[in-house]
N, C-alpha and C. Protein backbone atom coordinates (compact mmCIF):
# COMPACT_ATOMS: atom_id res chain seq x y z
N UNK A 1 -15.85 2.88 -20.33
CA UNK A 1 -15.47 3.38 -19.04
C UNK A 1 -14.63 2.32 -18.32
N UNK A 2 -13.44 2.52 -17.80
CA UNK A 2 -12.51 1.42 -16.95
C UNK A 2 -12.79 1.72 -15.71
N UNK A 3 -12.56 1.00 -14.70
CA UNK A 3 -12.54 0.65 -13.57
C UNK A 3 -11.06 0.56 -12.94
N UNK A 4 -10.81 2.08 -13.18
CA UNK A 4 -9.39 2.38 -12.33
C UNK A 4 -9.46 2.20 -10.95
N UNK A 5 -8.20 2.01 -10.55
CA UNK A 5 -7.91 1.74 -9.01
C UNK A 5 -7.76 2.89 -8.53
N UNK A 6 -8.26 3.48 -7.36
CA UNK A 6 -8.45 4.64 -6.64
C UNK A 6 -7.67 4.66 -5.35
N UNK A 7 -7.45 5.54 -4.68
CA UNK A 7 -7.01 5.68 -3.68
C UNK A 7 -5.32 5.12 -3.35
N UNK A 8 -5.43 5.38 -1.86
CA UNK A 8 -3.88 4.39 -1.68
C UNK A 8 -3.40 3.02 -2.85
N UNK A 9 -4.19 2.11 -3.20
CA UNK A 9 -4.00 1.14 -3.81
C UNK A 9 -3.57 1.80 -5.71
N UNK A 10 -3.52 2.60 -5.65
CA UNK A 10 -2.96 3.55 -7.29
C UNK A 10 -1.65 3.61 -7.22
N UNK A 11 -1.06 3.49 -6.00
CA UNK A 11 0.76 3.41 -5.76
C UNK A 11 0.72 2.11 -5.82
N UNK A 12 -0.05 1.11 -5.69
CA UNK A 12 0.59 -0.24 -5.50
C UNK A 12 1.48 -0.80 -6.69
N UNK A 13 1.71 -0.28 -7.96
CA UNK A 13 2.06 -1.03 -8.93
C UNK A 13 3.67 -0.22 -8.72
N UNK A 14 3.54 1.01 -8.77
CA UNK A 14 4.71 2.06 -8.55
C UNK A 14 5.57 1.30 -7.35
N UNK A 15 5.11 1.15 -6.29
CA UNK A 15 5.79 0.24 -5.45
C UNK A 15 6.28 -0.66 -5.28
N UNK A 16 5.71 -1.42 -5.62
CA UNK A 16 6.50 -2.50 -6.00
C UNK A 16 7.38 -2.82 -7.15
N UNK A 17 7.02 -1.87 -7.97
CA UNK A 17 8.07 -1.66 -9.20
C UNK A 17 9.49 -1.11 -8.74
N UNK A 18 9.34 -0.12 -8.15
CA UNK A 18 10.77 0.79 -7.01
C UNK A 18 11.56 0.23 -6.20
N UNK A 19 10.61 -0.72 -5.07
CA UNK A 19 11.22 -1.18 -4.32
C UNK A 19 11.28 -2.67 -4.07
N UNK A 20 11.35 -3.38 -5.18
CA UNK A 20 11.00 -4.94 -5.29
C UNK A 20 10.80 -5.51 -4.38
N UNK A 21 9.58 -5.31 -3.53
CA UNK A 21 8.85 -5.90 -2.80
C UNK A 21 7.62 -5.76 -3.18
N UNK A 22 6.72 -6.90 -3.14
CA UNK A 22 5.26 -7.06 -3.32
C UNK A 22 4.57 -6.38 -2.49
N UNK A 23 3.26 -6.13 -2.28
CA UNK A 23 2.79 -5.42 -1.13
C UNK A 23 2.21 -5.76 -0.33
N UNK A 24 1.99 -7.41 -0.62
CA UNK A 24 1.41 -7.89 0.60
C UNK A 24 2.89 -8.16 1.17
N UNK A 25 3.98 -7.84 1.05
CA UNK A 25 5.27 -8.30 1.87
C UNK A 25 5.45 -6.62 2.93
N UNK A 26 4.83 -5.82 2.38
CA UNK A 26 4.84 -4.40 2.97
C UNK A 26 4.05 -4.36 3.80
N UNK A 27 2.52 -4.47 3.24
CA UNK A 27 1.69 -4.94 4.44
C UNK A 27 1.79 -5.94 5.94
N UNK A 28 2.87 -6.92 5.88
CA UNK A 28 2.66 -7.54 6.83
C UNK A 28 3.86 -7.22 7.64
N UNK A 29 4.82 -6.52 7.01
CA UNK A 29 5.65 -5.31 8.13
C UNK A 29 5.00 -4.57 8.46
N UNK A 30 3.79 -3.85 8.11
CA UNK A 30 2.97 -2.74 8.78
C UNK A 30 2.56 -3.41 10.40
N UNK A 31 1.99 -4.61 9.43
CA UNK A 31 1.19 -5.45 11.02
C UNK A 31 1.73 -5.77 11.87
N UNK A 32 3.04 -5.89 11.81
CA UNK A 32 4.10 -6.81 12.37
C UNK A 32 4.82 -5.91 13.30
N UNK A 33 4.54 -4.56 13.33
CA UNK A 33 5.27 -3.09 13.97
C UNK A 33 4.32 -3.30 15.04
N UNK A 34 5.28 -2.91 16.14
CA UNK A 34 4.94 -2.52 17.41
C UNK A 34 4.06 -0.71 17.43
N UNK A 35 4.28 -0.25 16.21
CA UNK A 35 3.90 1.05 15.91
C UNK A 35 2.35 0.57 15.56
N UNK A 36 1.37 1.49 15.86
CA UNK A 36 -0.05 1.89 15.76
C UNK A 36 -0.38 2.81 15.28
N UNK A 37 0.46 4.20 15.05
CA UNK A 37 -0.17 5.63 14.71
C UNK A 37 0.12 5.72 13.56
N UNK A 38 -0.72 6.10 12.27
CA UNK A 38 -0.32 6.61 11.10
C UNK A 38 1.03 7.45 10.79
N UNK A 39 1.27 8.34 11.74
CA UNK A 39 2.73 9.36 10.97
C UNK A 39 3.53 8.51 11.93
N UNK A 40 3.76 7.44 12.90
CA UNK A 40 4.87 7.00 13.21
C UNK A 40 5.42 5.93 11.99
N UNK A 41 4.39 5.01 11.37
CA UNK A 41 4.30 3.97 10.80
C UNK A 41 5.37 4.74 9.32
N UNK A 42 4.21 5.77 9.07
CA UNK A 42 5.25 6.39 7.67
C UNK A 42 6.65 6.86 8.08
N UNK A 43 6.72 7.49 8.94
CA UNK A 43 8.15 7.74 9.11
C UNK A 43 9.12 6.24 9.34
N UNK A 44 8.82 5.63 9.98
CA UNK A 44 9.54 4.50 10.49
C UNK A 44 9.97 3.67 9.22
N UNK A 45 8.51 3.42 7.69
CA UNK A 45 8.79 3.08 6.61
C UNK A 45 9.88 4.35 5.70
N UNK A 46 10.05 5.54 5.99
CA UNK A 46 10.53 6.18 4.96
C UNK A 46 12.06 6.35 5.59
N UNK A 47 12.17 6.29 7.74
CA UNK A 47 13.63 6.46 7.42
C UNK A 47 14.56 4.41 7.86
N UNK A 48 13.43 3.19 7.87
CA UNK A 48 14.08 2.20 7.91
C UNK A 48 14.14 1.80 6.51
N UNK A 49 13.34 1.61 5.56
CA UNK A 49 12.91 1.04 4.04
C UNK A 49 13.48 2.25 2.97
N UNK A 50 13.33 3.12 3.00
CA UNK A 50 13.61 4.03 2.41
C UNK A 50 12.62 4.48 1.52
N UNK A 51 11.56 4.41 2.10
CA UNK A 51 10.51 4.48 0.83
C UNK A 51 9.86 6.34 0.89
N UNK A 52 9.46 6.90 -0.34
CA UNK A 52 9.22 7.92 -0.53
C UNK A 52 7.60 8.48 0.78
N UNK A 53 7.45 9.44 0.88
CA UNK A 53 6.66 9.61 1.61
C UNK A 53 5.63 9.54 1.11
N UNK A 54 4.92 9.47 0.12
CA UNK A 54 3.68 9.39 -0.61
C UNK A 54 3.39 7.71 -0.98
N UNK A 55 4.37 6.88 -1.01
CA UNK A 55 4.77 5.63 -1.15
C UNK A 55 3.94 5.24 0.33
N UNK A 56 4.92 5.69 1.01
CA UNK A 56 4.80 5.30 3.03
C UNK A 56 3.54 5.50 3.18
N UNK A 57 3.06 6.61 2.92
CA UNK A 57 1.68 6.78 3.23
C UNK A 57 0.64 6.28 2.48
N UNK A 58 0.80 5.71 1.26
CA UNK A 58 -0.10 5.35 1.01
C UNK A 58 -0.56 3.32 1.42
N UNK A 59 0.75 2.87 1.85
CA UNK A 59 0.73 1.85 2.67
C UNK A 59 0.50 1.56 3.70
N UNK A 60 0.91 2.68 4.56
CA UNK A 60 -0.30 2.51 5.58
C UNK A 60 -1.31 3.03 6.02
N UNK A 61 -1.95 3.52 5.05
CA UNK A 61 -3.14 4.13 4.84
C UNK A 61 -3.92 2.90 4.53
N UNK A 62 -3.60 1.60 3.81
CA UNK A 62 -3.97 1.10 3.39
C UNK A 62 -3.96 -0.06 4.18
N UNK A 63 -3.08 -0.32 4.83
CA UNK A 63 -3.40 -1.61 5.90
C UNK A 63 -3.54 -1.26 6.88
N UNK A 64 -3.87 0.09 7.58
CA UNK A 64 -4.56 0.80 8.49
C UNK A 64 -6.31 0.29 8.40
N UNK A 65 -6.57 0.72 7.34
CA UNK A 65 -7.62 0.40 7.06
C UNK A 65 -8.42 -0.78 6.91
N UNK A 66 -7.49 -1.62 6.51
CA UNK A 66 -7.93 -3.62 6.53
C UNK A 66 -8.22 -3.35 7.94
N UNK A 67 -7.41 -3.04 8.68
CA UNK A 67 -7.66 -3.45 10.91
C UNK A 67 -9.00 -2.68 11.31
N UNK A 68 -9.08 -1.71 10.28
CA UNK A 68 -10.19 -1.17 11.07
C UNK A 68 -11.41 -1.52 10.20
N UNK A 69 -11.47 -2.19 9.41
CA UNK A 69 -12.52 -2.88 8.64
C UNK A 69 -13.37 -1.54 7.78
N UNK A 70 -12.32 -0.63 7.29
CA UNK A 70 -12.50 0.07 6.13
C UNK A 70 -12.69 -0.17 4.77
């Protein structure tokens, strides 16, 4: 039995493969936004970065969640 990666963190390899950035370099543009709301954050990543919407969302889904101690 493996110990696959679940959730938002299952795009992390796809992502950074696409858009040669690491994801802790994605993550700390999340933090770094004056933006707070989940669908502003994805939009703002899909029309400044260009990143796919399932991409967007699953990034800040994911450092949404570090702040709120998810």
């Amino acid at each position: 039995m493996t110990n696959a990666v679940k959730g938002p963190a299952s795009y992390f390899p796809s992502i950074e493969k696409k858009y040669g950035r690491p994801i802790a370099e994605w993550k700390e543009l999340i933090h770094s936004s004056p933006l707070t709301k989940h669908g502003e954050l994805v939009t703002w990543l899909k029309s400044e970065h260009g990143l796919g919407h399932g991409h967007a969302n699953a990034l800040v889904a994911h450092a949404l969640s570090e702040i709120k101690g998810a």
